[in-house]
Each structure stands twice: as C-alpha cells, then as structure tokens.
C-alpha atoms as a PDB file:
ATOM      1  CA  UNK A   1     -51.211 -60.945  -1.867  1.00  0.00           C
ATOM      2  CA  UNK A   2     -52.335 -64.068  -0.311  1.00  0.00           C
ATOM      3  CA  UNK A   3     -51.663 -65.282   2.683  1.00  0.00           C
ATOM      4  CA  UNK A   4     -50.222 -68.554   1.121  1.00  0.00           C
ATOM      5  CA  UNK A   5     -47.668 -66.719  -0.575  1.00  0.00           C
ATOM      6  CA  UNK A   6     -46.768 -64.507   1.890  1.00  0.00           C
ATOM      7  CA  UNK A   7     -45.200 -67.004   4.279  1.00  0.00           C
ATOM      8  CA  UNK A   8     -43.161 -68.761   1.756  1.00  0.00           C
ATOM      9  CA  UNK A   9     -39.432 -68.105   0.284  1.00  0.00           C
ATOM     10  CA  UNK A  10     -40.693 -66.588  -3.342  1.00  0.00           C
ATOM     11  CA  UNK A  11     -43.440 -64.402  -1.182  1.00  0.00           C
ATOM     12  CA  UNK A  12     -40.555 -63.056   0.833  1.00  0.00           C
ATOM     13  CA  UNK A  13     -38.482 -62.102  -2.906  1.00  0.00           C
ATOM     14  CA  UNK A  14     -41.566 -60.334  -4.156  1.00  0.00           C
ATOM     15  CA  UNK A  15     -41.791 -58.343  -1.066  1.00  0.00           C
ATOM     16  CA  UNK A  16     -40.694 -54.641  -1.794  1.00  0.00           C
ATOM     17  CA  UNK A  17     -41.726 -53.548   1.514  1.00  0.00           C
ATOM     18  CA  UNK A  18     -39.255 -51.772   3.778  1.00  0.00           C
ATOM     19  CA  UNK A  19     -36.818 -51.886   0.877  1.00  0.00           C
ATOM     20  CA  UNK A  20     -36.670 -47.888   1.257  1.00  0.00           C
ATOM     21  CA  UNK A  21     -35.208 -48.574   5.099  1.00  0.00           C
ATOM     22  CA  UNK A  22     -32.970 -51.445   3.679  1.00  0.00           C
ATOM     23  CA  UNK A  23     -31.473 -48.614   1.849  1.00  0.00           C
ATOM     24  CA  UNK A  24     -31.647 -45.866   4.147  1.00  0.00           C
ATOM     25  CA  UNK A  25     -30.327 -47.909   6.639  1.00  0.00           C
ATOM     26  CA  UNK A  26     -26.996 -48.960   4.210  1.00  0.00           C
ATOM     27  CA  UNK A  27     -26.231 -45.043   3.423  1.00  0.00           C
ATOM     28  CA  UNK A  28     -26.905 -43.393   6.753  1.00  0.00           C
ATOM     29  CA  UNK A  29     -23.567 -44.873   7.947  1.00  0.00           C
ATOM     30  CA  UNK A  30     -21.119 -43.376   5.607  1.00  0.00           C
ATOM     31  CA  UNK A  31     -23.377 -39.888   5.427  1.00  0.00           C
ATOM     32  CA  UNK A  32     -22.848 -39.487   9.031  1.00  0.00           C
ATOM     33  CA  UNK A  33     -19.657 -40.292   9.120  1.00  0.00           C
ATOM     34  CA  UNK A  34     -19.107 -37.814   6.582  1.00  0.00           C
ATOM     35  CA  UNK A  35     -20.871 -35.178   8.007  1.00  0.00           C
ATOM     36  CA  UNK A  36     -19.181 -36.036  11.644  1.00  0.00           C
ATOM     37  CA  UNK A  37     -15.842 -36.269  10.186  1.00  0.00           C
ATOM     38  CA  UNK A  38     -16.751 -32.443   8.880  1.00  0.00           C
ATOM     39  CA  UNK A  39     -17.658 -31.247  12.421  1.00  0.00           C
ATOM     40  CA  UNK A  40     -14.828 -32.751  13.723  1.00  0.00           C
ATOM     41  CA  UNK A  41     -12.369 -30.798  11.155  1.00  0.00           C
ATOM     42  CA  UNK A  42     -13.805 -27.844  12.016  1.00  0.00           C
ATOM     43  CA  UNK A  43     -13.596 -28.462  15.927  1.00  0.00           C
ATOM     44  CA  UNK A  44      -9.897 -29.317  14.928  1.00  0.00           C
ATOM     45  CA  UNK A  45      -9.421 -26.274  12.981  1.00  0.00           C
ATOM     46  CA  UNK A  46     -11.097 -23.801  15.618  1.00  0.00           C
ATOM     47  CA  UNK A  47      -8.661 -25.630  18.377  1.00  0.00           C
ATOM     48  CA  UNK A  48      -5.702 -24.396  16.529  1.00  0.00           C
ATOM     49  CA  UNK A  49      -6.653 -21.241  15.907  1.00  0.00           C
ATOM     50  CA  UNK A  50      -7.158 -21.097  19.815  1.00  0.00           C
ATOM     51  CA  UNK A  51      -4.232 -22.544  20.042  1.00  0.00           C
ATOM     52  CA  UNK A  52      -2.522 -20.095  18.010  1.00  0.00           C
ATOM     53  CA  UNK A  53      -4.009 -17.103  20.275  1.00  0.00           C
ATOM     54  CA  UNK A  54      -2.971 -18.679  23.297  1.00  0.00           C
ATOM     55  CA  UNK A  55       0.737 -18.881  22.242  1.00  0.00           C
ATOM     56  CA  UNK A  56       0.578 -15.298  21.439  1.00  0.00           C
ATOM     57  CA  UNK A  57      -0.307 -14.814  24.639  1.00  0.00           C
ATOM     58  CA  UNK A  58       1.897 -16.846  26.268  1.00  0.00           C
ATOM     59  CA  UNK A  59       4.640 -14.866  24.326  1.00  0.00           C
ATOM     60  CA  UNK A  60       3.384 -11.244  25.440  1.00  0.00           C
ATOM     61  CA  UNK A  61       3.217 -12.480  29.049  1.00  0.00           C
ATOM     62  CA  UNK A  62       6.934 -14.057  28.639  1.00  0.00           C
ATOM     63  CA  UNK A  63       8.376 -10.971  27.545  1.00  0.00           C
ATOM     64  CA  UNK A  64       7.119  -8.830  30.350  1.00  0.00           C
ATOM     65  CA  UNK A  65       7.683 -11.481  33.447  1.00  0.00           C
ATOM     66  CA  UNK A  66      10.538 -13.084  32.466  1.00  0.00           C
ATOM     67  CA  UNK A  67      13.782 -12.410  34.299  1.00  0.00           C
ATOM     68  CA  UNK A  68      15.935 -15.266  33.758  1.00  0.00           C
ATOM     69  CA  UNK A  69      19.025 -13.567  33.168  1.00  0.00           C
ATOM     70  CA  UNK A  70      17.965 -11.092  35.956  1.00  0.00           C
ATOM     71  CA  UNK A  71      17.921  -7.770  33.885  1.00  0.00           C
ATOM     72  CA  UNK A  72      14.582  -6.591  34.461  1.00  0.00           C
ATOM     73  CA  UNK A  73      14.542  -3.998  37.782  1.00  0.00           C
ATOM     74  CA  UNK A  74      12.678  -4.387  40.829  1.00  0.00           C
ATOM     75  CA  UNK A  75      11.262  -8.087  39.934  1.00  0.00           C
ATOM     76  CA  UNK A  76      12.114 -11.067  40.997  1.00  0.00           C
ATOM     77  CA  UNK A  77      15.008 -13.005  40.030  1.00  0.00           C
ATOM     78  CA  UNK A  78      13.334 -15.852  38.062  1.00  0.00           C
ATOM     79  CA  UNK A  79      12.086 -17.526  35.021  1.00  0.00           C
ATOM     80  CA  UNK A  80       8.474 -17.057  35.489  1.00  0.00           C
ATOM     81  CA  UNK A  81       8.014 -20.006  33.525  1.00  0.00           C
ATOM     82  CA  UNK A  82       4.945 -21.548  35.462  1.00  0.00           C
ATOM     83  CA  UNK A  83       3.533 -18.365  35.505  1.00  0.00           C
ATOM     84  CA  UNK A  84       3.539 -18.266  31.788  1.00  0.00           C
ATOM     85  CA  UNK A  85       2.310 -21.724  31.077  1.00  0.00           C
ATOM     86  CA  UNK A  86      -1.228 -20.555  32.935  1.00  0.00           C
ATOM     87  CA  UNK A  87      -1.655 -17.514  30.991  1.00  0.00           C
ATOM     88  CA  UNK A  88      -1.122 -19.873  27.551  1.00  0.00           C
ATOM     89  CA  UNK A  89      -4.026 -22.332  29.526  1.00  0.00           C
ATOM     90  CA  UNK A  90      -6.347 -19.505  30.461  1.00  0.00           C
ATOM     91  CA  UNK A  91      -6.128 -18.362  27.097  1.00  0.00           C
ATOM     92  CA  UNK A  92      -7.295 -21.284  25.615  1.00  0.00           C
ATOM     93  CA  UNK A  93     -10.343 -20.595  27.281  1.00  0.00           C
ATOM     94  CA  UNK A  94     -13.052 -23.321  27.248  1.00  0.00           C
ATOM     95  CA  UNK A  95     -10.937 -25.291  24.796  1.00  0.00           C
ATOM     96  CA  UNK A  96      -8.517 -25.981  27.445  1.00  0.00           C
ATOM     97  CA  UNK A  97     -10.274 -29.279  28.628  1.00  0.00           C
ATOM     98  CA  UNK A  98      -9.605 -30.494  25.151  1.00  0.00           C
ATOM     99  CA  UNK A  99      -6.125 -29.288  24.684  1.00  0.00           C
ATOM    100  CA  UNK A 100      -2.928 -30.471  26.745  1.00  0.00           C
ATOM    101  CA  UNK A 101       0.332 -27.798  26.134  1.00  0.00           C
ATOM    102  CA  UNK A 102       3.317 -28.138  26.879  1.00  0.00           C
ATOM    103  CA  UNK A 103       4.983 -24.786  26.897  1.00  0.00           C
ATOM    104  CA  UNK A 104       8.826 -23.787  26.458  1.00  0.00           C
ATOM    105  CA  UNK A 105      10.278 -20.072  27.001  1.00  0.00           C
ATOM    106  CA  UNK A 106      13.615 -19.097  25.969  1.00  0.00           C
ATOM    107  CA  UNK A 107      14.893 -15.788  26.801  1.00  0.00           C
ATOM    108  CA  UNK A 108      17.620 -14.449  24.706  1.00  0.00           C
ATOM    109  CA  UNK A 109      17.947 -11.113  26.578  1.00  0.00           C
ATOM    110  CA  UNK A 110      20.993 -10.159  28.619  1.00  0.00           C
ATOM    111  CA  UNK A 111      22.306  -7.137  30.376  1.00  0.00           C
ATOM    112  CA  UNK A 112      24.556  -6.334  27.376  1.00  0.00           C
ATOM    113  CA  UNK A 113      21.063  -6.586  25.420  1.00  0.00           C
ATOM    114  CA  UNK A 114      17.785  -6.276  27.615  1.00  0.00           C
ATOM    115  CA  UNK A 115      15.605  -6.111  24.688  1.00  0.00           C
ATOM    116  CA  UNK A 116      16.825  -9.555  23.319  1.00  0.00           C
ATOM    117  CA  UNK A 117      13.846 -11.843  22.033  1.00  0.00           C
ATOM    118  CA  UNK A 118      12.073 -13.869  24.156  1.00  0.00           C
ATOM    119  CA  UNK A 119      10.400 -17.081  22.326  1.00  0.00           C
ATOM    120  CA  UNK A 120       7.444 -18.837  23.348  1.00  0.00           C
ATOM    121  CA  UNK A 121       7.275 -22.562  21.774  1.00  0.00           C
ATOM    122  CA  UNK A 122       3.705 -24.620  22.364  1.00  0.00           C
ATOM    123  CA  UNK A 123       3.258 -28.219  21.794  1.00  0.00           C
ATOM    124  CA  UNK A 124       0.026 -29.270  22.248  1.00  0.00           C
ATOM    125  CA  UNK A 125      -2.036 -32.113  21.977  1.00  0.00           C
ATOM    126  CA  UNK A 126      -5.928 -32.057  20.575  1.00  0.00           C
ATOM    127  CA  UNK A 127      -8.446 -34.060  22.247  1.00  0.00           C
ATOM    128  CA  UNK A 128     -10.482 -35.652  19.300  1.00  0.00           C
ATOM    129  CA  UNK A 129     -14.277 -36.421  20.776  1.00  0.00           C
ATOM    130  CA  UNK A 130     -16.973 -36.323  17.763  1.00  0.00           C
ATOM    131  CA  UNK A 131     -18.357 -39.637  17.421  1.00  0.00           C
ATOM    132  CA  UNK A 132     -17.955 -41.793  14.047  1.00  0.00           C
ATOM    133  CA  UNK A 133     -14.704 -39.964  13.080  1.00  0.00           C
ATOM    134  CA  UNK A 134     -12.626 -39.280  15.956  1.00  0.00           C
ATOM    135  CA  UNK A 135     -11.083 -43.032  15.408  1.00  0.00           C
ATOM    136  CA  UNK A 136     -11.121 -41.745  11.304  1.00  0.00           C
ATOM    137  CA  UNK A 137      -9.335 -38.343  12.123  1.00  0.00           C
ATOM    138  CA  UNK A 138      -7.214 -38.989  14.426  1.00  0.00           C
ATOM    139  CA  UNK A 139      -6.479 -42.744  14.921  1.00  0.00           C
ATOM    140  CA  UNK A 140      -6.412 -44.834  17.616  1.00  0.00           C
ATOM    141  CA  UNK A 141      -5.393 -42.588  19.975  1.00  0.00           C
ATOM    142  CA  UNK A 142      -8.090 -40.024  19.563  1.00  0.00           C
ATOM    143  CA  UNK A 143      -5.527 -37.208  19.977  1.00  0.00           C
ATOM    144  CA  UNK A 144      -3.923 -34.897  17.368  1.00  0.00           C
ATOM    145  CA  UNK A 145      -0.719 -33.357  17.519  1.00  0.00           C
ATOM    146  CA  UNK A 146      -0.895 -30.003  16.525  1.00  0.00           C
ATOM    147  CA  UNK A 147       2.586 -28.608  15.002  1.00  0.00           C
ATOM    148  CA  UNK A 148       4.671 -26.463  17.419  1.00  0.00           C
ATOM    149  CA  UNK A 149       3.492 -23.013  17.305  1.00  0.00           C
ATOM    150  CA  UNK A 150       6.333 -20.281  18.352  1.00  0.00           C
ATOM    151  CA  UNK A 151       5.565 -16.568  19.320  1.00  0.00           C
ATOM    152  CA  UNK A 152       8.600 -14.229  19.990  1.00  0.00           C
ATOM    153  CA  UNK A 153       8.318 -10.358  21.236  1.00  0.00           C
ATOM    154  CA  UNK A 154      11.470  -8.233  22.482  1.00  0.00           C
ATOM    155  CA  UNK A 155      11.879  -8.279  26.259  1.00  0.00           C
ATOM    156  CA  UNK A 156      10.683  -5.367  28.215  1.00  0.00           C
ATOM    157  CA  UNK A 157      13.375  -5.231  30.122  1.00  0.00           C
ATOM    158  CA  UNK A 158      15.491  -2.291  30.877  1.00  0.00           C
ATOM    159  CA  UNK A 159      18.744  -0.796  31.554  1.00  0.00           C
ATOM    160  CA  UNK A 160      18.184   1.044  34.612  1.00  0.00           C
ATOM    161  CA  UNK A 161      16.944   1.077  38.795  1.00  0.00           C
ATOM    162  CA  UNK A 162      17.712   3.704  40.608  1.00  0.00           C
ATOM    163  CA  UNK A 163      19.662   5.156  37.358  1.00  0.00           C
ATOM    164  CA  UNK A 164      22.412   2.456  37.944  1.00  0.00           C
ATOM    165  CA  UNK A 165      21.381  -0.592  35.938  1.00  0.00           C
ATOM    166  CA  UNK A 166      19.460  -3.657  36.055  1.00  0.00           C
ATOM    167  CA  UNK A 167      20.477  -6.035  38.970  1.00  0.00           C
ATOM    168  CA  UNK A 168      22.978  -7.826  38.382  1.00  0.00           C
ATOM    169  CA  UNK A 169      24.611  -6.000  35.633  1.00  0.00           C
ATOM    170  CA  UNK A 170      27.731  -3.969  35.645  1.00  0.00           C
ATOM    171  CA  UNK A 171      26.494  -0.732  37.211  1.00  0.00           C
ATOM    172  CA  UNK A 172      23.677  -2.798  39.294  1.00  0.00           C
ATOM    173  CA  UNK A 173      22.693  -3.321  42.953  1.00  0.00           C
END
C-alpha cells in the first residue's frame, strides 16, 4: 500500500488491520460477563448451602442450651439466644464475612412437655462481590436475600434434678 493512500479516508476503509481486536474487543464484554455471572451463581449457591449447615447447627446448639421456659436442670435460667447466634456465625466458617444472619429461636418446650421442639429460623443476607455481575445478579444493592431457612430438633431437656423435677416445675427446687 502506498503511503498516499494510507493517510487518506478510503486508505483507512481498506484497512483490515486490527479488525480481529475490533472484534475481540466487542465480544470479550458479554463472554466475561457470562462467565462471571457463572462464578458468581456458584459462590451464591455454595453460600446457601453454608448457610443451610449453619442453621442446622444453630438448631442442635438451641435444643441443648436453651432454657427459656426453665425446664432443663442445673443450667441457667435463660434463653441462650446470643449464645446460639455465634455457633450459626462460626459455622458459616470463612463465608461469614460475606453473610449477615439474623437468627430467631423459639422454644416450644415446657415442663408439662420438656421434649417440645425447639425451632431455629435464619435470615440472612449474601454479600454479592464478583465483578461484571454482582450489579446483574443481585441489583443495585449487591446483596441477596436468601429465603429463611428453619431447623427444629426436640429439646434435651428433662424431667428430673435431684429426682424431683426440673426447676421450676411442679415437683422442682
């Protein structure tokens, strides 16, 4: 090509190169995306199946240290609920940074009924942080809300201390 021809407008349209990094550069944009948006499910779907572990948790460690209604001997006459809320965080492990619970216990167990179910509700909120799709996942906010996740086990409570009860109950110190 000349050197005339290469300066002027028609020179420039007959021009192919860099027409391969014209291109490359117009579909690299929605292939990462694509591929981002693909990490980022999976980082979504491995947080709630952490998530899901760390209710179950939450709802073995409820059953066993709650004493609400004050029918488990020899403990202390409380809800625990704090208590339970870091066992749900601890078992979230290193997903914990990108996941903010909010945890509810409900204890249906009495003194009529030590062994009622206690429930373990989670509501937590997913920190969304690949680049390129956290804005397409999970809008504006970059934060998913995962649906509450419930976990319920029988209290392990019990009827007696000293062979009289559980405090509190008829028959109880």
């Amino acid at each position: 090509m000349s050197q005339t021809r290469k300066g002027t407008l028609k020179g420039l349209h007959q021009n192919k190169r860099g027409a391969v990094l014209v291109e490359f550069a117009i579909a690299f944009m929605p292939l990462m995306i694509t591929f981002s948006s693909f990490v980022q499910l999976q980082q979504m779907a491995t947080a709630r199946i952490a998530l899901k572990h760390a209710t179950i948790v939450g709802g073995r460690a409820a059953s066993v240290i709650s004493n609400k209604n004050r029918n488990t001997p020899d403990a202390e006459d409380k809800d625990n609920d704090d208590e339970v809320k870091k066992g749900v965080v601890a078992a979230l492990g290193p997903w914990k940074t990108k996941i903010t619970v909010n945890v509810k216990v409900e204890d249906t167990s009495s003194c009529d009924d030590p062994y009622g179910m206690v429930s373990v509700t989670v509501n937590a909120d997913y920190k969304c942080s690949v680049p390129f799709s956290n804005l397409f996942m999970c809008g504006a906010s970059k934060t998913h809300a995962f649906k509450p996740m419930t976990s319920r086990f029988p209290h392990q409570g019990a009827r007696y201390q000293d062979g009289d009860g559980a405090k509190g109950c008829a028959g109880g110190k």
